[in-house]
Protein backbone atom coordinates (compact mmCIF):
# COMPACT_ATOMS: atom_id res chain seq x y z
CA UNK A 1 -29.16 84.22 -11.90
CA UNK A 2 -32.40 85.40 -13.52
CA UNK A 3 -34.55 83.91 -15.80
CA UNK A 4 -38.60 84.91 -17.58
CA UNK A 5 -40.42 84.04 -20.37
CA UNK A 6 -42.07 86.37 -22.70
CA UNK A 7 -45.76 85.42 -22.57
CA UNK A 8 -48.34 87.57 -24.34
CA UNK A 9 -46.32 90.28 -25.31
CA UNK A 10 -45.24 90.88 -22.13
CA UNK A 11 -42.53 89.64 -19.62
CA UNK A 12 -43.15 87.08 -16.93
CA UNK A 13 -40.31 86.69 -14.22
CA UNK A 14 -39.80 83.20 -13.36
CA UNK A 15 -36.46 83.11 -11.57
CA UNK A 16 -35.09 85.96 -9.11
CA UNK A 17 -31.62 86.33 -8.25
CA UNK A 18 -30.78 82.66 -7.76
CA UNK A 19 -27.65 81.98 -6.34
CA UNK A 20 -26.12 78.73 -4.57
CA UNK A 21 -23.43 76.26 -4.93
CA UNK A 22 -23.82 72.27 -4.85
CA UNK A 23 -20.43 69.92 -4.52
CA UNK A 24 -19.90 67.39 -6.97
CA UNK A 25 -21.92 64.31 -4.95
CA UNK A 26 -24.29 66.22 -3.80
CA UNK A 27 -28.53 64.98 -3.35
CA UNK A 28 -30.33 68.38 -3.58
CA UNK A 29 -33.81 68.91 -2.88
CA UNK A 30 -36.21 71.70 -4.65
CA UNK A 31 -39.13 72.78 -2.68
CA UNK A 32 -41.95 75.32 -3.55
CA UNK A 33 -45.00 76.19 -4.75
CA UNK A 34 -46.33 75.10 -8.07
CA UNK A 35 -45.37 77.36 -10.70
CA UNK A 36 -42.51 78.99 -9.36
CA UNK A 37 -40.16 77.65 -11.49
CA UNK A 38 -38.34 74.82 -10.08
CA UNK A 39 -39.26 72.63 -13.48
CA UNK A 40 -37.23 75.48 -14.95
CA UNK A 41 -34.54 75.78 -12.69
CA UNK A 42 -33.93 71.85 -13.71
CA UNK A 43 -34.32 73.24 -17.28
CA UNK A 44 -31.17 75.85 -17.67
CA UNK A 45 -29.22 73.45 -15.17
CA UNK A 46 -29.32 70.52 -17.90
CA UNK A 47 -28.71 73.13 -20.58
CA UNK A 48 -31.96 73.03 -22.98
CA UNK A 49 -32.67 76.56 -21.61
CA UNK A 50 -30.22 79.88 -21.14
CA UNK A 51 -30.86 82.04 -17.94
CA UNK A 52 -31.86 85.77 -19.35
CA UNK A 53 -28.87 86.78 -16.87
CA UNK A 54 -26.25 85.44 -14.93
CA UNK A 55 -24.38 82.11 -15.59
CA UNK A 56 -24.89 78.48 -14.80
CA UNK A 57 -21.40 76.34 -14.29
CA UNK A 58 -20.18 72.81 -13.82
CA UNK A 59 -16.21 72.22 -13.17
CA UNK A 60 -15.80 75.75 -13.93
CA UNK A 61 -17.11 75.75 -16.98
CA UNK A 62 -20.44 77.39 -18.11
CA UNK A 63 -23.59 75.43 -19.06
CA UNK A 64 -25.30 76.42 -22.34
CA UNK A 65 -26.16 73.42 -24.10
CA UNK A 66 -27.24 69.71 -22.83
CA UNK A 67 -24.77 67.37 -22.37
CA UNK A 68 -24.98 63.80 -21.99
CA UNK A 69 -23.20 64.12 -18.50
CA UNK A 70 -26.31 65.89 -17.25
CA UNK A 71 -29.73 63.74 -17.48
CA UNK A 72 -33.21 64.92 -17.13
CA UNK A 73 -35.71 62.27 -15.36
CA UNK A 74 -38.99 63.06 -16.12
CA UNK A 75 -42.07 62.65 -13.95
CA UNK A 76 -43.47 60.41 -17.10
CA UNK A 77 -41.27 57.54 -17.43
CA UNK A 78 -41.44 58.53 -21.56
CA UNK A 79 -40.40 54.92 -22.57
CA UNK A 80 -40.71 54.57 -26.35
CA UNK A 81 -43.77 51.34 -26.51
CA UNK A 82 -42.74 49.86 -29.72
CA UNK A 83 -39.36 49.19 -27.93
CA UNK A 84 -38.79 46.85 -25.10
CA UNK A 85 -37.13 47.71 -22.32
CA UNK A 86 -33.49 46.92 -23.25
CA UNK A 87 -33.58 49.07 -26.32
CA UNK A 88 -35.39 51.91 -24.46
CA UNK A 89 -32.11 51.74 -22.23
CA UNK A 90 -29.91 51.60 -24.75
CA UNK A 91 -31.31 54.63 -26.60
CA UNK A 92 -28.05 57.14 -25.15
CA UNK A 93 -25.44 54.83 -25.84
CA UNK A 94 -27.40 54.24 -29.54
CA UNK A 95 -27.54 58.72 -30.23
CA UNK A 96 -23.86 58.73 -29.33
CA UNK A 97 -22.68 55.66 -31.44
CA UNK A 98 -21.29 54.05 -28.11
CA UNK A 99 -24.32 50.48 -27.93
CA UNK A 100 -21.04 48.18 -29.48
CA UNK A 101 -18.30 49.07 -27.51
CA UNK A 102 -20.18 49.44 -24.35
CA UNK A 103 -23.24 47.48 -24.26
CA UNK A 104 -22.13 45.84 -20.91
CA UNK A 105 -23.57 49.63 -19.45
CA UNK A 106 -27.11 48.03 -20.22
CA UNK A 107 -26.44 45.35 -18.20
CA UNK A 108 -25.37 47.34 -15.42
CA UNK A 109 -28.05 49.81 -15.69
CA UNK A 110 -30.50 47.47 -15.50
CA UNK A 111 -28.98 45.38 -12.52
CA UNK A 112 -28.74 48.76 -10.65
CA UNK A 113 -32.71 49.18 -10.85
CA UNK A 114 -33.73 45.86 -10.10
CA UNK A 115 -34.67 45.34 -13.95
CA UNK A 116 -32.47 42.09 -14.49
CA UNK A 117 -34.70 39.45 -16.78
CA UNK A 118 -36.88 42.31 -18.05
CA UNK A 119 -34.71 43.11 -21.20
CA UNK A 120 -37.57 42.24 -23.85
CA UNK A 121 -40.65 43.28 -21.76
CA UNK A 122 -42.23 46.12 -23.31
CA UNK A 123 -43.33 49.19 -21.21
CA UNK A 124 -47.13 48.36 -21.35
CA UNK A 125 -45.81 45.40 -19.47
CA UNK A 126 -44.43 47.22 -16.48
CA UNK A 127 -46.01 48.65 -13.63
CA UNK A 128 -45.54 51.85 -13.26
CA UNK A 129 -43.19 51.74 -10.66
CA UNK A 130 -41.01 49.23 -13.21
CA UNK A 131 -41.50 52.01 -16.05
CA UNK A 132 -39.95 54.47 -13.85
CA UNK A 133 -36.81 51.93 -12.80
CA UNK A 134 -36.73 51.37 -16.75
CA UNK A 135 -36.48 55.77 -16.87
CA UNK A 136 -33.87 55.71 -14.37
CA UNK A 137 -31.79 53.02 -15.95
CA UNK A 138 -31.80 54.81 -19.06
CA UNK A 139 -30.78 57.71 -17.71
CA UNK A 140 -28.24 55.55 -15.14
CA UNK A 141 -26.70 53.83 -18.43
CA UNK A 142 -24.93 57.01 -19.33
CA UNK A 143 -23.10 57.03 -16.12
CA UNK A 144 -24.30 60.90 -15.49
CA UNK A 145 -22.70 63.30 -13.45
CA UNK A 146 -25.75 65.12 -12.74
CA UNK A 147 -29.18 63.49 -12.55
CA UNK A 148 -32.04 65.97 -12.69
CA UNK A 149 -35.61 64.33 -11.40
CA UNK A 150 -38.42 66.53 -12.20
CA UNK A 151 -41.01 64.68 -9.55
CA UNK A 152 -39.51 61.16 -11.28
CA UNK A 153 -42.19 59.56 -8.86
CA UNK A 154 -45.27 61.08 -8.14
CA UNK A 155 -47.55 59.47 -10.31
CA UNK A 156 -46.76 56.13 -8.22
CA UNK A 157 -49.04 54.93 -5.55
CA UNK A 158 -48.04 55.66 -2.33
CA UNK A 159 -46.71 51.95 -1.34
CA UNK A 160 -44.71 52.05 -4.82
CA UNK A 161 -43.42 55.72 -4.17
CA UNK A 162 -41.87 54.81 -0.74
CA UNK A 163 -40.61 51.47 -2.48
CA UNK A 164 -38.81 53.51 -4.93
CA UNK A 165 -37.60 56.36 -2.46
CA UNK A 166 -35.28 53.96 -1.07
CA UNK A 167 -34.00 52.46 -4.10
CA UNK A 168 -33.40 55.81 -4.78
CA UNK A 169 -31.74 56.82 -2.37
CA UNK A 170 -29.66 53.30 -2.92
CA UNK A 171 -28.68 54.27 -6.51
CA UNK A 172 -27.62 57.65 -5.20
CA UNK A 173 -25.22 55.61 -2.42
CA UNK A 174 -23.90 53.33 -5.15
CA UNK A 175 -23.04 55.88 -8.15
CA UNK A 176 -22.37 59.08 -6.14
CA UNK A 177 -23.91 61.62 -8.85
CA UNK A 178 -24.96 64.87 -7.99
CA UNK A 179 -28.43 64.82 -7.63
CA UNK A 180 -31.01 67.60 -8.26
CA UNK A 181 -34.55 66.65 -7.40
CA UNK A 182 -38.06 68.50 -7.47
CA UNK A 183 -40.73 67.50 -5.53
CA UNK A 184 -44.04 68.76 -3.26
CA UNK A 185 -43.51 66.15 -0.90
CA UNK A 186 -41.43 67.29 2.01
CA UNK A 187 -41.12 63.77 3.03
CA UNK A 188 -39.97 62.42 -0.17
CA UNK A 189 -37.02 65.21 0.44
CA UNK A 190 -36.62 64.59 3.36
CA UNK A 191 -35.91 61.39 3.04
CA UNK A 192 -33.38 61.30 0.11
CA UNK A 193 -31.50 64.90 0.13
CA UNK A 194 -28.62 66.13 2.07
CA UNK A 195 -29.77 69.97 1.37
CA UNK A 196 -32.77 70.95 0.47
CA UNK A 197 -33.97 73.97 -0.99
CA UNK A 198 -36.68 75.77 -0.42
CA UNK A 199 -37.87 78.25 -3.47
CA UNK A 200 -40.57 80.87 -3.13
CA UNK A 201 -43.38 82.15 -4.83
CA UNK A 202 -42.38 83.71 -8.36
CA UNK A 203 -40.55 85.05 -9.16
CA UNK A 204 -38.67 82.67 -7.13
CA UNK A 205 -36.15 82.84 -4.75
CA UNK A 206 -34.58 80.78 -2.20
CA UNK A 207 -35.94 81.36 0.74
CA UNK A 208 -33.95 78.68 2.90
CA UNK A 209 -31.06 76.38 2.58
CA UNK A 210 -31.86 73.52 5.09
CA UNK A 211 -29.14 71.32 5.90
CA UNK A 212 -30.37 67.52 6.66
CA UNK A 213 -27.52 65.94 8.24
CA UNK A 214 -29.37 62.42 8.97
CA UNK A 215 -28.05 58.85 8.31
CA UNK A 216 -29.54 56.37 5.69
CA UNK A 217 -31.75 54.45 5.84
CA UNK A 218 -34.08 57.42 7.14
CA UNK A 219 -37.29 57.20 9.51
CA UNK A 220 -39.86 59.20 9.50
CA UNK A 221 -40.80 58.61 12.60
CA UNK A 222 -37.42 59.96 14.49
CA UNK A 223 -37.59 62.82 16.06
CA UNK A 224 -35.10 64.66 14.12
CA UNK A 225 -37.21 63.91 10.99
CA UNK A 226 -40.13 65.48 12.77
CA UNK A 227 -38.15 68.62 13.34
CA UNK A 228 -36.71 69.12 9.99
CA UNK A 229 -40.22 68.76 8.39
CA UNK A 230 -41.67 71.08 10.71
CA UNK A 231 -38.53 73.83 9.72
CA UNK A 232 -39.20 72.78 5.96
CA UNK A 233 -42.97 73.54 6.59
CA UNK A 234 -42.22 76.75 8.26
CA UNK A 235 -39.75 77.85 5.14
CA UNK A 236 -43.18 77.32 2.88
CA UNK A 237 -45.25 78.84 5.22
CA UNK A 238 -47.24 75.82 6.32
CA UNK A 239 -46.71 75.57 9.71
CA UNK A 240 -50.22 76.34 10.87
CA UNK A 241 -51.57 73.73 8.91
CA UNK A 242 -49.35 70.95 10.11
């Protein structure tokens, strides 16, 4: 799969010969530099873009417009502020006429992020980790088969961001979606994904396909950890600095 922009008059490559296959259940990690086009990558996966060549397909069938089984997570939370958090939630079920028959979803949502008895708190309200949890519920109330995080949490401290790696990585346990995640922080990877990919400079490629065969909860501290960050490094080109 390819994929550029026309910018200027002229053609800028963004995507170069992409090719790989993910299993329906799958936590996927997106390394690389910034700008190479893993933003995008998330992009013509949820269907609000159309690769310039190639084909992008889900159950066989090929991508070319969103879908509500395929949510995009943000790495602003986006929560409307004249809403509180219920109706912020509610706002897929609302577009798709669904809130009556299956308002229970909120509920649920909400119970899955640790949001119970925040229904009428409005977003200025929440810390920013909550915001996010409020994001990810109203992504989570659609019951998506693909959830696409475009760096969902790195404007959180770094306390909050660990906080909310393993809830996470809990969510992910509990639903089973295929999971697509971007991110600069080989930890934060390495801590949630079962692959992760590593994308270079663009136009991008994949330059490795790491395999991270480690049981949940994970440490950083283990020395398997250690050696699949170093391998991840080395796939970026890093190593010297680490």
């Amino acid at each position: 799969m390819f994929h550029s922009f026309e910018l200027h008059g002229q053609t800028l490559s963004v995507l170069d010969g992409i090719d790989f296959s993910v299993g329906s259940g799958e936590f996927v990690a997106i390394l690389g530099p910034s700008g190479c086009g893993k933003s995008t990558l998330l992009r013509l996966i949820a269907g609000l873009d159309r690769p310039r060549s190639g084909r992008i397909c889900m159950g066989g069938r090929q991508i070319d417009a969103p879908h509500p089984s395929r949510i995009l997570v943000l790495q602003d939370p986006t929560l409307y502020p004249w809403r509180t958090v219920r109706k912020n939630v509610a706002l897929g079920l609302q577009a798709r006429g669904l809130q009556c028959k299956q308002d229970w979803r909120i509920d649920a949502a909400l119970r899955q992020v640790g949001l119970t008895g925040f229904d009428d708190a409005y977003p200025h309200q929440l810390s920013g980790g909550m915001a996010q949890r409020a994001a990810l519920a109203r992504a989570l109330v659609n019951d998506p088969s693909v959830l696409l995080m475009d760096e969902p949490l790195a404007n959180l401290d770094s306390l909050t961001r660990i906080s909310m790696q393993a809830e996470l990585a809990g969510l992910w346990q509990q639903a089973r979606f295929t999971g697509f995640l971007v991110t600069h922080d080989v930890e934060e990877a390495l801590c949630l994904a079962g692959r992760v990919l590593v994308m270079g400079n663009r136009p991008a490629r994949v330059l490795a396909d790491i395999d991270v065969d480690l049981p949940y909860p994970r440490h950083r501290a283990a020395p398997q950890f250690a050696e699949l960050r170093q391998r991840v490094l080395e796939a970026l080109g890093l190593q010297a600095q680490w």
